[in-house]
N, C-alpha and C. Protein backbone atom coordinates (compact mmCIF):
# COMPACT_ATOMS: atom_id res chain seq x y z
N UNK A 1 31.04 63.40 21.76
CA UNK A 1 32.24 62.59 21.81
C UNK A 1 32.57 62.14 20.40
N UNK A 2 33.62 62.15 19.87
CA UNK A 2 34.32 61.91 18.82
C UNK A 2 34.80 59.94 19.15
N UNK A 3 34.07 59.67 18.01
CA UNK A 3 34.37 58.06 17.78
C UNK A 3 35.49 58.26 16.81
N UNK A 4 36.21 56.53 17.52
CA UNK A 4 37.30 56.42 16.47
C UNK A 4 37.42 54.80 16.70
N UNK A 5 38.39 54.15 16.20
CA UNK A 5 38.91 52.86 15.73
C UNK A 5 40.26 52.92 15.93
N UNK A 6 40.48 52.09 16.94
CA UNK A 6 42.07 51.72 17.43
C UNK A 6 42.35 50.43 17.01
N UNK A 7 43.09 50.43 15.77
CA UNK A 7 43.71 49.34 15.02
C UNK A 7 45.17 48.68 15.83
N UNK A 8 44.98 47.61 16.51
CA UNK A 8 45.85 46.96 16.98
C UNK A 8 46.73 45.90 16.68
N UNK A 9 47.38 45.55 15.47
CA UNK A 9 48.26 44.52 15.46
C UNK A 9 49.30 43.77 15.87
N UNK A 10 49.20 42.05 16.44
CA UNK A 10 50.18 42.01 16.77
C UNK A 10 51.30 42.05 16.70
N UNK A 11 51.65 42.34 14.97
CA UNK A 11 52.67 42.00 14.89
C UNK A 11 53.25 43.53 14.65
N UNK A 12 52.86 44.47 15.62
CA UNK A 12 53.16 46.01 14.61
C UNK A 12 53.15 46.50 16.45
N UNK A 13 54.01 47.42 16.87
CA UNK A 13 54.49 48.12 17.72
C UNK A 13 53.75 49.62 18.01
N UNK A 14 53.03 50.01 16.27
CA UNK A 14 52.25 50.96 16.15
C UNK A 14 50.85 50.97 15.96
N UNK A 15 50.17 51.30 17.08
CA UNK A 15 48.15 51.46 16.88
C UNK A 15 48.41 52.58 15.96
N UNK A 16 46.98 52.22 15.20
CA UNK A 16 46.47 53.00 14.14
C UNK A 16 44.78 53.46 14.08
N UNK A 17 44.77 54.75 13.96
CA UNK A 17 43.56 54.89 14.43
C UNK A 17 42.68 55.73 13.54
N UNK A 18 41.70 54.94 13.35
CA UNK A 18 40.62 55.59 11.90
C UNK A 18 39.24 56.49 12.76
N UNK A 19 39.39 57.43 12.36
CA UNK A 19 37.99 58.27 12.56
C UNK A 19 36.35 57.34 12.42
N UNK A 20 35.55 57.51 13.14
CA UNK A 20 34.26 56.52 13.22
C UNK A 20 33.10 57.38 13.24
N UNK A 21 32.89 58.88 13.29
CA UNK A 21 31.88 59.89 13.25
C UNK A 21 31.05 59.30 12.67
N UNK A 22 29.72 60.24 13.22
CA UNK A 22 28.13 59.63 12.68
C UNK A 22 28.68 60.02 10.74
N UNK A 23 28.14 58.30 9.74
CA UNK A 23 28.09 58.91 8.66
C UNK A 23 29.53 57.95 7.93
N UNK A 24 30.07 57.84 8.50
CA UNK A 24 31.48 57.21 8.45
C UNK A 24 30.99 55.40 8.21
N UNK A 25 31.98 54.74 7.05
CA UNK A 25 31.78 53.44 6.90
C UNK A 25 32.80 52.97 6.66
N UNK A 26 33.50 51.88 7.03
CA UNK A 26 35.09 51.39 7.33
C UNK A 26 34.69 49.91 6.12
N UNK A 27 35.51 49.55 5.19
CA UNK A 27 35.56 48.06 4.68
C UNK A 27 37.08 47.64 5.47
N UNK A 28 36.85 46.68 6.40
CA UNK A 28 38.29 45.96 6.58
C UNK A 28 38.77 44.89 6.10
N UNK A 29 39.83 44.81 5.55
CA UNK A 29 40.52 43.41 5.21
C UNK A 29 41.79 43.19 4.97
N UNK A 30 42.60 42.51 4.45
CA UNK A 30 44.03 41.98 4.85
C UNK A 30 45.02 42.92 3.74
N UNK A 31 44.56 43.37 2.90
CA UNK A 31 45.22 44.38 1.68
C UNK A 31 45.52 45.47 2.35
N UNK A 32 46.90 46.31 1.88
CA UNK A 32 47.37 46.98 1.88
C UNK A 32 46.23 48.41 1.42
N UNK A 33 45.46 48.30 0.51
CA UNK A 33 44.56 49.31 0.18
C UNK A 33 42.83 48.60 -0.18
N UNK A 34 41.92 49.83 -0.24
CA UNK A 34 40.50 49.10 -0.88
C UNK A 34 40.84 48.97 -2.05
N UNK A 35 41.62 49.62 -3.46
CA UNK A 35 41.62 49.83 -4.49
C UNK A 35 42.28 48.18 -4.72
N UNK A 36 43.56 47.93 -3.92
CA UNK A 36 44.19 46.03 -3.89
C UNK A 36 43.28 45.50 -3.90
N UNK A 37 41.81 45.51 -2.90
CA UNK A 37 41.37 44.74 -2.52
C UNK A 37 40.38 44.25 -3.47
N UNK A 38 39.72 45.47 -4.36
CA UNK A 38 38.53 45.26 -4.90
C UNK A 38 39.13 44.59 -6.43
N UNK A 39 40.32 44.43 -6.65
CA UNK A 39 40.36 43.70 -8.01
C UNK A 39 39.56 44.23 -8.88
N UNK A 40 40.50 43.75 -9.78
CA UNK A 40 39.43 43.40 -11.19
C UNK A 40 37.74 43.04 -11.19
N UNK A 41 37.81 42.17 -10.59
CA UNK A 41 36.75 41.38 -10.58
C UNK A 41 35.67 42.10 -9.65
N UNK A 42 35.83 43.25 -8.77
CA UNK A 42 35.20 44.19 -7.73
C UNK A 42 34.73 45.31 -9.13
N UNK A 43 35.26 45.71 -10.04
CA UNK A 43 34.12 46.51 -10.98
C UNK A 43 32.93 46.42 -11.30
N UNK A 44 32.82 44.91 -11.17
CA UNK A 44 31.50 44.48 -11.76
C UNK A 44 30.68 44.63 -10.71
N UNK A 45 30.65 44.52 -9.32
CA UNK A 45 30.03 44.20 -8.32
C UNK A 45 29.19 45.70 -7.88
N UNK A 46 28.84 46.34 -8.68
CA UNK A 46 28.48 47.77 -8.66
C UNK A 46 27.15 47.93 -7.50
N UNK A 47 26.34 46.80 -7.83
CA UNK A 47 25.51 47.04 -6.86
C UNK A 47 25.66 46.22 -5.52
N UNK A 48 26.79 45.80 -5.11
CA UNK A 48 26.74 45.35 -4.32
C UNK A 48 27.80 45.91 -3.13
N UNK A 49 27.63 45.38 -1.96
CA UNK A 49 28.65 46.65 -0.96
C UNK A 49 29.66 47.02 -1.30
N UNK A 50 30.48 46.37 -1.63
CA UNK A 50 31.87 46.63 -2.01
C UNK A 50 32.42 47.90 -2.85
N UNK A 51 30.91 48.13 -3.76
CA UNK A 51 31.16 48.99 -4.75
C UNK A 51 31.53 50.36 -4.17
N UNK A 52 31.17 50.48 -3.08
CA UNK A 52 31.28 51.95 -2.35
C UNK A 52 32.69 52.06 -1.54
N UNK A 53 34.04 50.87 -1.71
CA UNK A 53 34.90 50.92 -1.22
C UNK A 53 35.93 51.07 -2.49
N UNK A 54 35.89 51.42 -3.68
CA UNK A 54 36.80 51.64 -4.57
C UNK A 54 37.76 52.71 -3.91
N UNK A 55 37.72 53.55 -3.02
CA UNK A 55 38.49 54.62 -2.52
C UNK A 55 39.05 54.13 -1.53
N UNK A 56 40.65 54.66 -0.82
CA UNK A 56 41.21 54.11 -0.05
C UNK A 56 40.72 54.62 1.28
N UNK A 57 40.44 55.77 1.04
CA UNK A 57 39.68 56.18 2.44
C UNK A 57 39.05 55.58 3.42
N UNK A 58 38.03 54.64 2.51
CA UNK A 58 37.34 54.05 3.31
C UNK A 58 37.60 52.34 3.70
N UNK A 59 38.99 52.10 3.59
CA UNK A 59 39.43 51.14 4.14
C UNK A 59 40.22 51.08 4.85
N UNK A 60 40.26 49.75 6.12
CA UNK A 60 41.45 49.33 6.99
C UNK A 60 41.97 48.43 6.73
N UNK A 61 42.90 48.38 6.53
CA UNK A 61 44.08 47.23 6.11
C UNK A 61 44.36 46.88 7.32
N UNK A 62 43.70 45.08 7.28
CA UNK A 62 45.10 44.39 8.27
C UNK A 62 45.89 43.56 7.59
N UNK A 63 46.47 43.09 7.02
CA UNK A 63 47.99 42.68 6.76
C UNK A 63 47.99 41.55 7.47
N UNK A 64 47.45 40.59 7.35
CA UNK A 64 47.49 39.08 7.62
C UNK A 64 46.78 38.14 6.90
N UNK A 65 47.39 37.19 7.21
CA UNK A 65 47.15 36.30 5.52
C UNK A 65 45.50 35.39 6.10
N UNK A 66 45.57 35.05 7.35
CA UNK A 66 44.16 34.53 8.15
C UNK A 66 42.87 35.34 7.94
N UNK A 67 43.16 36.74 7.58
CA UNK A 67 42.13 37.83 7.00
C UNK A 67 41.28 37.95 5.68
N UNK A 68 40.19 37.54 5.76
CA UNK A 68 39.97 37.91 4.25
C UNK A 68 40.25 39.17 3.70
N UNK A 69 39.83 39.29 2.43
CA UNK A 69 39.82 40.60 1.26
C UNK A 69 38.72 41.19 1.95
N UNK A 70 37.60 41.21 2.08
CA UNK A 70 36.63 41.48 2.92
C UNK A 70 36.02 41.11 3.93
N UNK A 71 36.92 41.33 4.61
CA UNK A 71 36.31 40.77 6.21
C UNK A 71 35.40 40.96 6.75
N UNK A 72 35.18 42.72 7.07
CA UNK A 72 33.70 42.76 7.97
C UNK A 72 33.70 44.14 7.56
N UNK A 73 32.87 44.70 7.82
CA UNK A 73 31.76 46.33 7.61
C UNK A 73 31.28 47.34 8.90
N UNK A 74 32.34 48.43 9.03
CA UNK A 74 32.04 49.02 9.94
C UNK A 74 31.51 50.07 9.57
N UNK A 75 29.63 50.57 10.46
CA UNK A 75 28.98 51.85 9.92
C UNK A 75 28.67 52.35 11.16
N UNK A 76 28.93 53.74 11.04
CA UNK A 76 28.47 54.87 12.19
C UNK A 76 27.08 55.83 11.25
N UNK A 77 25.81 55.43 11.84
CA UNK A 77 24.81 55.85 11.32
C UNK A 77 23.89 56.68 12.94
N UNK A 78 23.34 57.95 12.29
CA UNK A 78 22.50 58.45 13.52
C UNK A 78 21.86 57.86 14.59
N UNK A 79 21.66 56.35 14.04
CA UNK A 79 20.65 55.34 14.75
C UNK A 79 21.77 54.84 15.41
N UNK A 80 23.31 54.62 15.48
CA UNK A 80 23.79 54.04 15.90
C UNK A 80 25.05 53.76 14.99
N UNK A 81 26.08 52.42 15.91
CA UNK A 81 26.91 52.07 14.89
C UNK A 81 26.88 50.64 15.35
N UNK A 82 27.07 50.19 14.08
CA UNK A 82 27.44 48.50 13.86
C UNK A 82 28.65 48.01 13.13
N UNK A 83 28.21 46.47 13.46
CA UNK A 83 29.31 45.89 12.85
C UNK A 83 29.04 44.22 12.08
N UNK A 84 29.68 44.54 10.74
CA UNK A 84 28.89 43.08 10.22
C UNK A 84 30.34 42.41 9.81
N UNK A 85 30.00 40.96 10.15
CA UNK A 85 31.01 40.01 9.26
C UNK A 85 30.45 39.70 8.22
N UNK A 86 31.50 39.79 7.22
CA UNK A 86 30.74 39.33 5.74
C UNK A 86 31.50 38.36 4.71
N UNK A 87 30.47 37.35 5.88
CA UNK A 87 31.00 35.69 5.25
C UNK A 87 32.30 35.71 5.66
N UNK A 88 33.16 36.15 6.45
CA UNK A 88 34.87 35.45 6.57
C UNK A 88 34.79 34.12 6.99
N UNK A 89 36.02 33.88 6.47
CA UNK A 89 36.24 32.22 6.69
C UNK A 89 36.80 31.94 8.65
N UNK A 90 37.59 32.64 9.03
CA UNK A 90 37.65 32.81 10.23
C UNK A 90 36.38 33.20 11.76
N UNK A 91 35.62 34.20 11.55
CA UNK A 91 35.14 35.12 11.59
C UNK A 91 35.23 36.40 12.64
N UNK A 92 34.35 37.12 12.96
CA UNK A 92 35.19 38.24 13.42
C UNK A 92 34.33 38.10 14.56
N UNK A 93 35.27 38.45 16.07
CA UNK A 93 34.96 38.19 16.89
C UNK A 93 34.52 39.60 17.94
N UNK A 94 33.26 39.80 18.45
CA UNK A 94 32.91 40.59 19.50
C UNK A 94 33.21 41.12 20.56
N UNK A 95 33.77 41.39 21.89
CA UNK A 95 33.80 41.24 23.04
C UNK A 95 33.78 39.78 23.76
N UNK A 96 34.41 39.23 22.53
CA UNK A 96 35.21 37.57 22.89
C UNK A 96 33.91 36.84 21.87
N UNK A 97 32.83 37.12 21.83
CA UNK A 97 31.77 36.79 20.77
C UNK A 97 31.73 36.42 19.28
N UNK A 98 31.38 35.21 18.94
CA UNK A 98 31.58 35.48 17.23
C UNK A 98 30.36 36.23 16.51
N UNK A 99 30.48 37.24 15.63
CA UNK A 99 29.18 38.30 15.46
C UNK A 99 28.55 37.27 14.68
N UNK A 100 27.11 37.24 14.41
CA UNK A 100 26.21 37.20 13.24
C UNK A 100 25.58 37.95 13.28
N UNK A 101 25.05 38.52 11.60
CA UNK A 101 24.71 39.29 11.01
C UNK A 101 25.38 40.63 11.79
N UNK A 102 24.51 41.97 11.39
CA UNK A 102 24.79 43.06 11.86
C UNK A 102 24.56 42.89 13.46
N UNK A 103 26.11 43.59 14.03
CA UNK A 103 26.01 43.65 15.73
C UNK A 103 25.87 45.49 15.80
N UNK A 104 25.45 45.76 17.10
CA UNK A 104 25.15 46.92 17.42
C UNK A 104 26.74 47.15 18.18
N UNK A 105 27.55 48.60 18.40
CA UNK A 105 29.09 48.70 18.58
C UNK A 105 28.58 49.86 19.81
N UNK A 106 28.80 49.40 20.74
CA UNK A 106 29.31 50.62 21.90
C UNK A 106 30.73 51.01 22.07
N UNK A 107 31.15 52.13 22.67
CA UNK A 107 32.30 53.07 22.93
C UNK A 107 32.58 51.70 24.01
N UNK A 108 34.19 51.27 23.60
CA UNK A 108 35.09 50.23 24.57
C UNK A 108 34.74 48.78 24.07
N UNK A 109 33.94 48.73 23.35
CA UNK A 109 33.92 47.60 22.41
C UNK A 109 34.95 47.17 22.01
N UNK A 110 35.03 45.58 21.76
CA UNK A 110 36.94 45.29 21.57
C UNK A 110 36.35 44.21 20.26
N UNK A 111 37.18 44.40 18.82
CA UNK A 111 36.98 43.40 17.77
C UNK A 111 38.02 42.71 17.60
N UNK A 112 37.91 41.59 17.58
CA UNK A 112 39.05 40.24 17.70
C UNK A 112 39.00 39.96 16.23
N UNK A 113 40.15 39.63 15.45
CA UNK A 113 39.57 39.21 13.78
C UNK A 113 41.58 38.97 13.73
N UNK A 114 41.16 37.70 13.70
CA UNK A 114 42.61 36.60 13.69
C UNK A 114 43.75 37.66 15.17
N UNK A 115 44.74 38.00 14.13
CA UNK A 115 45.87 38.77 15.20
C UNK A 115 45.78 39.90 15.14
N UNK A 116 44.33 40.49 15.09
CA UNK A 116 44.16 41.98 14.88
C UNK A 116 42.92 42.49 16.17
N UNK A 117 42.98 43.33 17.19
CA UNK A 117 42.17 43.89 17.52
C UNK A 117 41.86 45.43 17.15
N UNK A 118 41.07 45.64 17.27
CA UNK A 118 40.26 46.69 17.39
C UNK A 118 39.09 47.52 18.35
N UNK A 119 39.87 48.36 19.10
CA UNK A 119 39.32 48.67 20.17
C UNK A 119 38.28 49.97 19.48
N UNK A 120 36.94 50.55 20.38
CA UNK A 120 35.76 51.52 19.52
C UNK A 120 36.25 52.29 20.82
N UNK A 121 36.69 53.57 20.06
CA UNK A 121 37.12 54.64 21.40
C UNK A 121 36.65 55.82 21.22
N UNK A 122 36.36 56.84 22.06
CA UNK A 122 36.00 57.80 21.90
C UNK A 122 36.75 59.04 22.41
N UNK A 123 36.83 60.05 22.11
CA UNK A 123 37.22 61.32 22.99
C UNK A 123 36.82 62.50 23.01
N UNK A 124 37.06 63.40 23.61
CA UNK A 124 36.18 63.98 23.87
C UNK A 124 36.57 65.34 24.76
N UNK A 125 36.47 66.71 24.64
CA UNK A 125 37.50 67.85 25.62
C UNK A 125 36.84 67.62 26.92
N UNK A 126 37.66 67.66 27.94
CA UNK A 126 37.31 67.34 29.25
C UNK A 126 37.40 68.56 29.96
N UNK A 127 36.09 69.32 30.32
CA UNK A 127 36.13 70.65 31.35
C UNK A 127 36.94 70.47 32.41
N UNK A 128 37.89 71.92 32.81
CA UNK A 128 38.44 71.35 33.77
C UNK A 128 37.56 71.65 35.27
N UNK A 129 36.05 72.49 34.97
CA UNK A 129 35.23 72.84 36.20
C UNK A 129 34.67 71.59 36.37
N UNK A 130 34.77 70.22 35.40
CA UNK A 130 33.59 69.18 35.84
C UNK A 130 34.72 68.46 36.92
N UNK A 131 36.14 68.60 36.43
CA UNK A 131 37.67 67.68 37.45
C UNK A 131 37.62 68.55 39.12
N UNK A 132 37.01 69.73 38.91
CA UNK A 132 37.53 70.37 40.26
C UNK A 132 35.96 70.43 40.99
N UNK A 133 35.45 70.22 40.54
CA UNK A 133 33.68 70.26 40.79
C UNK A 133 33.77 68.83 42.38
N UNK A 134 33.17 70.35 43.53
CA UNK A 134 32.93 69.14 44.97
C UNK A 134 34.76 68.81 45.57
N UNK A 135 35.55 69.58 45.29
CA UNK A 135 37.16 69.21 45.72
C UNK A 135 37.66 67.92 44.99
N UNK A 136 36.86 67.56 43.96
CA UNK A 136 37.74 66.21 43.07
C UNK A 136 36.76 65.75 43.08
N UNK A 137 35.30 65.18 43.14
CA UNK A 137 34.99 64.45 43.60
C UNK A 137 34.46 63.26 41.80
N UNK A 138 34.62 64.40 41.18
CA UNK A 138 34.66 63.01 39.94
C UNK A 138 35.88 62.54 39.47
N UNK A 139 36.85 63.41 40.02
CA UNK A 139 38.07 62.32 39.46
C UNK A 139 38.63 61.23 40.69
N UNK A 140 38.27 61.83 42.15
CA UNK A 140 38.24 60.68 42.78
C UNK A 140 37.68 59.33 42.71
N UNK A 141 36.28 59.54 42.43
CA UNK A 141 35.79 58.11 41.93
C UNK A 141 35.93 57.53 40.83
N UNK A 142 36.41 58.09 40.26
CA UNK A 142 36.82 57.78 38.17
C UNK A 142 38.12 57.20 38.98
N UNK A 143 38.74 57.38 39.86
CA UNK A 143 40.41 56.65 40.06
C UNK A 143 40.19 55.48 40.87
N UNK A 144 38.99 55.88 41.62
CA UNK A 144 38.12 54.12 42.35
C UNK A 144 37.91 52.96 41.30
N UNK A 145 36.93 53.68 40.18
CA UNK A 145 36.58 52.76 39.42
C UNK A 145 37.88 52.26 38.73
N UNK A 146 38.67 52.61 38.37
CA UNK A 146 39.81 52.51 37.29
C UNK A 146 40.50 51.72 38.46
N UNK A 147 41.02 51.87 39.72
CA UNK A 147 41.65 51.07 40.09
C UNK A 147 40.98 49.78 40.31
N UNK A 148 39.97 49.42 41.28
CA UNK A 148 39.02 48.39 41.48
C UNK A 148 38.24 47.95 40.20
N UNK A 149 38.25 48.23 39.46
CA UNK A 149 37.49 47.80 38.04
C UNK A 149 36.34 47.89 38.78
N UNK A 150 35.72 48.31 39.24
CA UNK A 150 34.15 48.01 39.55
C UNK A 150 33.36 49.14 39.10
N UNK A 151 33.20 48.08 37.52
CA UNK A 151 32.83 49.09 36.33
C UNK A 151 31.16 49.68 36.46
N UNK A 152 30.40 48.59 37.52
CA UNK A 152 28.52 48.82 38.54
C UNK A 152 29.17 50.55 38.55
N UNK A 153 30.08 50.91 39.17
CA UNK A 153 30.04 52.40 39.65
C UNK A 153 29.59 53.64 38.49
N UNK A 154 29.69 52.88 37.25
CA UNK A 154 29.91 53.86 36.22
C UNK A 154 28.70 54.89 36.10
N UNK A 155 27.34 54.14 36.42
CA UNK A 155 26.62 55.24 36.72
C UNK A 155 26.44 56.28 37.83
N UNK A 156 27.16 56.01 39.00
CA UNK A 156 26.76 57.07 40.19
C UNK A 156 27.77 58.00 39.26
N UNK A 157 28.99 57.80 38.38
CA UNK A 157 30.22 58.89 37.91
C UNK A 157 29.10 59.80 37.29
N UNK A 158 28.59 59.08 36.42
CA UNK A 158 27.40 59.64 35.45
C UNK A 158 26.65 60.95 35.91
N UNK A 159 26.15 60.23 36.87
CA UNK A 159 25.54 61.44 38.13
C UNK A 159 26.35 62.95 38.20
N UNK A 160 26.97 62.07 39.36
CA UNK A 160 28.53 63.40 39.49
C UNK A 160 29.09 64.29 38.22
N UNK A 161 29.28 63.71 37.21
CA UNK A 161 29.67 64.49 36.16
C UNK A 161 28.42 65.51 35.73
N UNK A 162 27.02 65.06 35.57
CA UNK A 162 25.90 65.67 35.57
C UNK A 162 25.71 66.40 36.43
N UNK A 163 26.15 66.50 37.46
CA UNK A 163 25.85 67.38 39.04
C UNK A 163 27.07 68.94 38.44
N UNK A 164 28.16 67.88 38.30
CA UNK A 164 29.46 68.95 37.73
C UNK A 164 29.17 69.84 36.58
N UNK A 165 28.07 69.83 36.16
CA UNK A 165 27.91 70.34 34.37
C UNK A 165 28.16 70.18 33.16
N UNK A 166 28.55 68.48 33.09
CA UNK A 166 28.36 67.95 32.08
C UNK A 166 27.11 67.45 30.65
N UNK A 167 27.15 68.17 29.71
CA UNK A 167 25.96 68.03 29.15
C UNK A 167 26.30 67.50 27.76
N UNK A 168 27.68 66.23 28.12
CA UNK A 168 27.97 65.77 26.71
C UNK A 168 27.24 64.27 27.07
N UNK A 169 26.00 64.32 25.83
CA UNK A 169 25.19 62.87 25.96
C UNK A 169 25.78 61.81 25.76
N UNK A 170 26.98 61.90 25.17
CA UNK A 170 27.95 60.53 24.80
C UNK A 170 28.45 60.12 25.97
N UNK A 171 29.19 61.12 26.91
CA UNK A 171 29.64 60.73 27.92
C UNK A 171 28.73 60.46 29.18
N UNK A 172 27.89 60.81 29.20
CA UNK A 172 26.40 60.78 30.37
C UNK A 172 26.19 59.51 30.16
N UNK A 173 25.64 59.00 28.67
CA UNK A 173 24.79 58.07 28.02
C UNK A 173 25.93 56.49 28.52
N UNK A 174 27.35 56.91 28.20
CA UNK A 174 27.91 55.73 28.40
C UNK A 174 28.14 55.32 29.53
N UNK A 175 28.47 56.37 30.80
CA UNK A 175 28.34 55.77 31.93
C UNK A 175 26.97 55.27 32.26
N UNK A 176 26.19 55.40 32.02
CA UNK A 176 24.92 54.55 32.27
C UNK A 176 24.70 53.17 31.35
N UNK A 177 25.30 52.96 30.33
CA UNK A 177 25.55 52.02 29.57
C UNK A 177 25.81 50.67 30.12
N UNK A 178 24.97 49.68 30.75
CA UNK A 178 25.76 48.49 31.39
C UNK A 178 25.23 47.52 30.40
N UNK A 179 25.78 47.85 28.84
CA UNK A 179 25.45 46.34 28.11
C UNK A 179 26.09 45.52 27.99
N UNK A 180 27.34 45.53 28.84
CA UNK A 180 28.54 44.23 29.40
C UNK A 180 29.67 44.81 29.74
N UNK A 181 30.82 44.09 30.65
CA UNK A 181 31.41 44.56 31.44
C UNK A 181 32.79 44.98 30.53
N UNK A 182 33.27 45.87 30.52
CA UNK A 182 34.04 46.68 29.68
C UNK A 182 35.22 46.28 30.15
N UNK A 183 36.12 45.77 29.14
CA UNK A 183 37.52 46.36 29.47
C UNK A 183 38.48 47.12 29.82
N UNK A 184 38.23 47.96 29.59
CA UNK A 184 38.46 49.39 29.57
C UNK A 184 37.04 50.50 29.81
N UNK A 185 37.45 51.86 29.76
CA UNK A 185 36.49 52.58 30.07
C UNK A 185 37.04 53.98 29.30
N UNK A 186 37.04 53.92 28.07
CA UNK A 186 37.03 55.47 27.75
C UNK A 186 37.32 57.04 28.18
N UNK A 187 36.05 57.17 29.00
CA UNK A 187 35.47 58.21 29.67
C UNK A 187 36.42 58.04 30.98
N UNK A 188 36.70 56.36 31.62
CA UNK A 188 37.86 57.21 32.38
C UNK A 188 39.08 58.01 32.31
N UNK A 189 39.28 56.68 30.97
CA UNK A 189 40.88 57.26 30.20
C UNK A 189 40.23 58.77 30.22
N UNK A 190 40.13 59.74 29.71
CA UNK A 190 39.56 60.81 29.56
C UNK A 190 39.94 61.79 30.90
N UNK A 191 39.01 61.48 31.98
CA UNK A 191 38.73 61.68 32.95
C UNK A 191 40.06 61.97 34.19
N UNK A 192 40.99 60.84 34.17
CA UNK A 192 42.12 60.94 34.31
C UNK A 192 43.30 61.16 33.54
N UNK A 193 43.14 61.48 32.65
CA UNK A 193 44.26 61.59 31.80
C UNK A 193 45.06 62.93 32.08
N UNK A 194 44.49 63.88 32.31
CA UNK A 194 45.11 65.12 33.16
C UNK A 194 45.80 64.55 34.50
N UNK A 195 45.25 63.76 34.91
CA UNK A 195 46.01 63.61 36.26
C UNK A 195 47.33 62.37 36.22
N UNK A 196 47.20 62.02 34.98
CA UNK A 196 48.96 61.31 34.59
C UNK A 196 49.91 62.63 35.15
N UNK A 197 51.50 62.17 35.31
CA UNK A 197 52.58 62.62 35.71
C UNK A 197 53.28 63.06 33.83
């Protein structure tokens, strides 16, 4: 499954969405670019994090004045991905949570940081033998769960998709995932998304 970063502002009509692959490291903060952000005064700081954000690449701009210059630190590493606040005056908020130190980031994770969310999404090609696998029977319950939110189900899908011939560990791994109750669900979006009109 392909990670990404759904940049949500309120005051902007358009999500924006940054790539999150294993290896990938995001600096976010309120500047228009990392190169704005790091100033003058960011040359000197060579050994310290920042120094590895002189390129624009590796920044997200949110565009609000409640934001610091360096807000928080997003890393997708083999072991995982996290998320650090670093020192904001506000600070940056979890799945309604205020983080300290480094937090660990699952797929549907939602980051609150003033009028900016940030949803952790994934995607991923969806077989169409795992949708027709049993006469429907994983997109029937993927449309249970999605309607009833009764996100407990996510592992029997898990199953079913595994029964269907699914052998993507991202998507297996997250329906079994109950490290809090999700807002959303990825893998359903996914799952049903063929069956939109």
């Amino acid at each position: 499954m392909e990670w990404s970063l759904l940049v949500v502002m309120s005051t902007s009509t358009q999500p924006r969405r940054f790539p999150f692959e294993v290896g990938r490291q995001w600096l976010a903060g309120r500047y228009e670019s990392g190169i704005e952000a790091v100033g003058p005064a960011g040359l000197h700081q060579a050994t310290s994090i920042y120094s590895v954000y002189n390129d624009e690449k590796c920044y997200i701009p949110l565009p609000d004045s409640h934001i610091n210059r360096w807000h928080c630190h997003f890393c997708h590493e083999h072991e995982g991905a996290w998320l650090e606040d670093l020192k904001s005056i506000r600070g940056t908020f979890l799945n309604g949570e205020q983080t300290l130190g480094k937090c660990p980031l699952h797929l549907d994770d939602v980051i609150s940081i003033a009028n900016c969310k940030i949803f952790v999404t994934g995607t991923a090609t969806i077989n169409p033998a795992w949708l027709a696998w049993e006469n429907g029977a994983v997109v029937e319950l993927a449309a249970e769960i999605h309607k009833t939110r009764d996100f407990a189900r996510l592992p029997i899908l898990g199953d079913r998709l595994q029964n269907a011939g699914c052998t993507d560990i991202d998507i297996l791994n997250h329906c079994l995932d109950q490290h809090k109750d999700p807002q959303r669900c990825c893998v359903l979006d996914l799952l049903l998304e063929p069956q939109s009109p």
